[in-house]
Protein backbone atom coordinates (compact mmCIF):
# COMPACT_ATOMS: atom_id res chain seq x y z
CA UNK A 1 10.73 -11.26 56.50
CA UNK A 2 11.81 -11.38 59.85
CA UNK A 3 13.21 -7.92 61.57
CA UNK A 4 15.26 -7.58 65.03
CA UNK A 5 15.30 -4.86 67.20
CA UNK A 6 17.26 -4.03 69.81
CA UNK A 7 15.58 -4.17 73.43
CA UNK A 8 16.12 -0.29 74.29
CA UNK A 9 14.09 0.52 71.14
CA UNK A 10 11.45 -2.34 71.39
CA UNK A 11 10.59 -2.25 75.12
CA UNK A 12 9.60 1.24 75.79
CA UNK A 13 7.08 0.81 72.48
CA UNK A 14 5.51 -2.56 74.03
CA UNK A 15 5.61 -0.29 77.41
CA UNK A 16 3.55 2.45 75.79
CA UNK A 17 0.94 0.43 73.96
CA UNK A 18 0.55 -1.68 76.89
CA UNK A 19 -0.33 1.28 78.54
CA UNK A 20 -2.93 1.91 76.05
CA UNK A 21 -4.80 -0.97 76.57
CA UNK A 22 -3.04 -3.28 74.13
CA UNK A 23 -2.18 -6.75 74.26
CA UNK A 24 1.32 -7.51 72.96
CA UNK A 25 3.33 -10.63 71.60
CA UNK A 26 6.36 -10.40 71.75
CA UNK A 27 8.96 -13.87 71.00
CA UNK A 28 10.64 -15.42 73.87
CA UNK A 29 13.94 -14.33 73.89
CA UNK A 30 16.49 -16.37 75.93
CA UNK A 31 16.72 -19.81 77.98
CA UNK A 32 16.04 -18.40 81.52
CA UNK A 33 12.59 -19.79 81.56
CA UNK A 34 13.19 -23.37 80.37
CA UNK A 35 12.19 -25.90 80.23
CA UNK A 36 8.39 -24.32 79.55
CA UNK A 37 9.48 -21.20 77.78
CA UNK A 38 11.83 -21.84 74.63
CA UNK A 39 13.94 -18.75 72.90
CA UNK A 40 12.74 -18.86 69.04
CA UNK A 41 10.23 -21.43 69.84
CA UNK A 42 7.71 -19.57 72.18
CA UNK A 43 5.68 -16.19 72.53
CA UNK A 44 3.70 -14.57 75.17
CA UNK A 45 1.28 -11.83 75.19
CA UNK A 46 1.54 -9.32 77.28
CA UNK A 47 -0.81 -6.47 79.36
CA UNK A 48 -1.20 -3.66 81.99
CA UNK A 49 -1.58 -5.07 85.01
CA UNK A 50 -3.36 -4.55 88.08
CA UNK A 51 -1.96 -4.99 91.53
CA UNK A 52 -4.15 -7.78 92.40
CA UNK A 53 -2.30 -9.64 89.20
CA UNK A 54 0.99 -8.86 91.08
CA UNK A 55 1.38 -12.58 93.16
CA UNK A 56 3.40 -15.34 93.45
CA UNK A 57 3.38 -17.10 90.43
CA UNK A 58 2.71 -14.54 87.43
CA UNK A 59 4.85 -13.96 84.92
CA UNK A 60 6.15 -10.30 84.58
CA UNK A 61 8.14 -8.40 82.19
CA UNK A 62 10.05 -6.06 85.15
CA UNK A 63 13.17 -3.72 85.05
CA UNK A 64 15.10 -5.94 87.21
CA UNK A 65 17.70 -3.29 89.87
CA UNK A 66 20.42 -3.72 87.74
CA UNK A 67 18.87 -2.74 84.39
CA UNK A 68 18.26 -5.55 82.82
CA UNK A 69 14.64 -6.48 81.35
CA UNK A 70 13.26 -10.16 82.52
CA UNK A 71 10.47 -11.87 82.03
CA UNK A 72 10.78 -14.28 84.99
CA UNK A 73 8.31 -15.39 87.20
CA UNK A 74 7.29 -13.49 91.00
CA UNK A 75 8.18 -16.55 93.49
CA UNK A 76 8.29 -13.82 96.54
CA UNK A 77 6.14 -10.47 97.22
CA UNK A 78 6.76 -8.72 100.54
CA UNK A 79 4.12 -5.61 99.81
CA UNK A 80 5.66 -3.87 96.87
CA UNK A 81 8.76 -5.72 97.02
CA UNK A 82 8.93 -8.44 94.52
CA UNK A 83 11.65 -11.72 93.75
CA UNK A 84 11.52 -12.77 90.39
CA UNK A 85 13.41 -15.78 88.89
CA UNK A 86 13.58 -17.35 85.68
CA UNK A 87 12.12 -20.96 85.37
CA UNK A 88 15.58 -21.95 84.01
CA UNK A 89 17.11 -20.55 86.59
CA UNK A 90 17.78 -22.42 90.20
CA UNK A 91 19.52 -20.26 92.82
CA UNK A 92 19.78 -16.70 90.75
CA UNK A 93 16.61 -14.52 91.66
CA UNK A 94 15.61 -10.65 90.75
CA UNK A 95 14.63 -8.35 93.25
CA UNK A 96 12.16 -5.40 92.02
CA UNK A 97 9.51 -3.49 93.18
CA UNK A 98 5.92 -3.21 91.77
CA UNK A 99 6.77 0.05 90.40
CA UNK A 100 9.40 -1.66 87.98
CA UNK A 101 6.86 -4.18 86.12
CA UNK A 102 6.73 -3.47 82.66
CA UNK A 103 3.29 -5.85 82.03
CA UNK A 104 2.41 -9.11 82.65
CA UNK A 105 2.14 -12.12 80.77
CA UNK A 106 -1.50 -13.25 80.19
CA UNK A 107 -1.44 -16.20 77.81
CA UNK A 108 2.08 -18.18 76.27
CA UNK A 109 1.99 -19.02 72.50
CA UNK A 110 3.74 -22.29 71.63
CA UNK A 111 4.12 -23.89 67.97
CA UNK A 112 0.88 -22.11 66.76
CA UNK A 113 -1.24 -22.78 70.17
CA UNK A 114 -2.33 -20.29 72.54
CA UNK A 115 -2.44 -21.00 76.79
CA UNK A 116 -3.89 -18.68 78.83
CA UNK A 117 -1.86 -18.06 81.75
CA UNK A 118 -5.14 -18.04 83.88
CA UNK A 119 -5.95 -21.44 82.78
CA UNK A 120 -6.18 -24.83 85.17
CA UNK A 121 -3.32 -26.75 83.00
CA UNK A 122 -0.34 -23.69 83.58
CA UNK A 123 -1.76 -22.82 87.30
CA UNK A 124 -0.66 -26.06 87.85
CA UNK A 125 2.46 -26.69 86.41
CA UNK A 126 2.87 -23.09 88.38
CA UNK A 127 2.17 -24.16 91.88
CA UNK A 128 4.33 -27.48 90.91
CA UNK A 129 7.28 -25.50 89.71
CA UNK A 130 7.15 -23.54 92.61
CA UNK A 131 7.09 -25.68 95.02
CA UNK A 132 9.87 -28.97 93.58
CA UNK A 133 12.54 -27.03 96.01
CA UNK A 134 15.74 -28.72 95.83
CA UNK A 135 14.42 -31.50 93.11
CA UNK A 136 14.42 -28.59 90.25
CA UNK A 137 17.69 -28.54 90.31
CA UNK A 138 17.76 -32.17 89.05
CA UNK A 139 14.25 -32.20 86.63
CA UNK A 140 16.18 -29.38 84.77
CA UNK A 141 19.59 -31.64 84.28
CA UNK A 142 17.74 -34.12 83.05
CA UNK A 143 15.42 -31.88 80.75
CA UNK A 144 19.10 -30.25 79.35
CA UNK A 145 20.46 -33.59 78.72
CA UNK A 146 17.24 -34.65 76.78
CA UNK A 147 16.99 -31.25 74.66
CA UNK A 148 20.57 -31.29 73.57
């Protein structure tokens, strides 16, 4: 049986046993982070962090300023000042600071198959998704018209 919770009870939990050394999956919840992240389709697992895991690139699950809960990617860090944005996402961006991440994502879980985060294959689709620019804008109209 499957069971839903609402985000103000379920995130300060995954907050608190991240905290305690605890790695946590939790289902991808949303399209912001398509076309690699899928709502109902993928999971990640998430931990405390360090600072050092605080770059450009990671994934983070971060009270974004406005009160939302994200789990979007850092594309800018100015010292503790971070810009997140979701994947999915071309011109809309989060600004937060390092105080505000939640954990960070260390491995994604898709159709039964685990990929660390850390590993050669999603450091590079990282640094390529990063740096398309302009041309994301187009990969994900494409992607969108394929999925539907």
């Amino acid at each position: 049986m499957k069971k839903t919770f609402d985000n103000a009870v379920l995130l300060p939990e995954i907050q608190q046993l991240v905290r305690q050394g605890y790695a946590v999956t939790i289902p991808v919840r949303g399209n912001s982070m398509l076309p690699f992240l899928a709502d109902g389709r993928d999971a990640v697992v998430l931990c405390a962090y360090e600072a050092s895991s605080l770059r450009v690139g990671a994934l983070a699950l971060v009270r974004a300023g406005d009160g939302r809960i994200v789990l979007h990617r850092i594309v800018r860090q100015d010292g503790q000042r971070l810009w997140l944005q979701g994947d999915g996402n071309v011109h809309q961006t989060e600004e937060a600071s390092a105080a505000d991440v939640l954990a960070v994502a260390v491995s994604v879980v898709r159709k039964g198959r685990t990929y660390p985060v850390s590993g050669r294959a999603w450091r590079i689709y990282s640094w390529c998704w990063l740096h398309l620019g302009c041309w994301r804008r187009y990969v994900l109209a494409v992607y969108r018209r394929l999925a539907l």
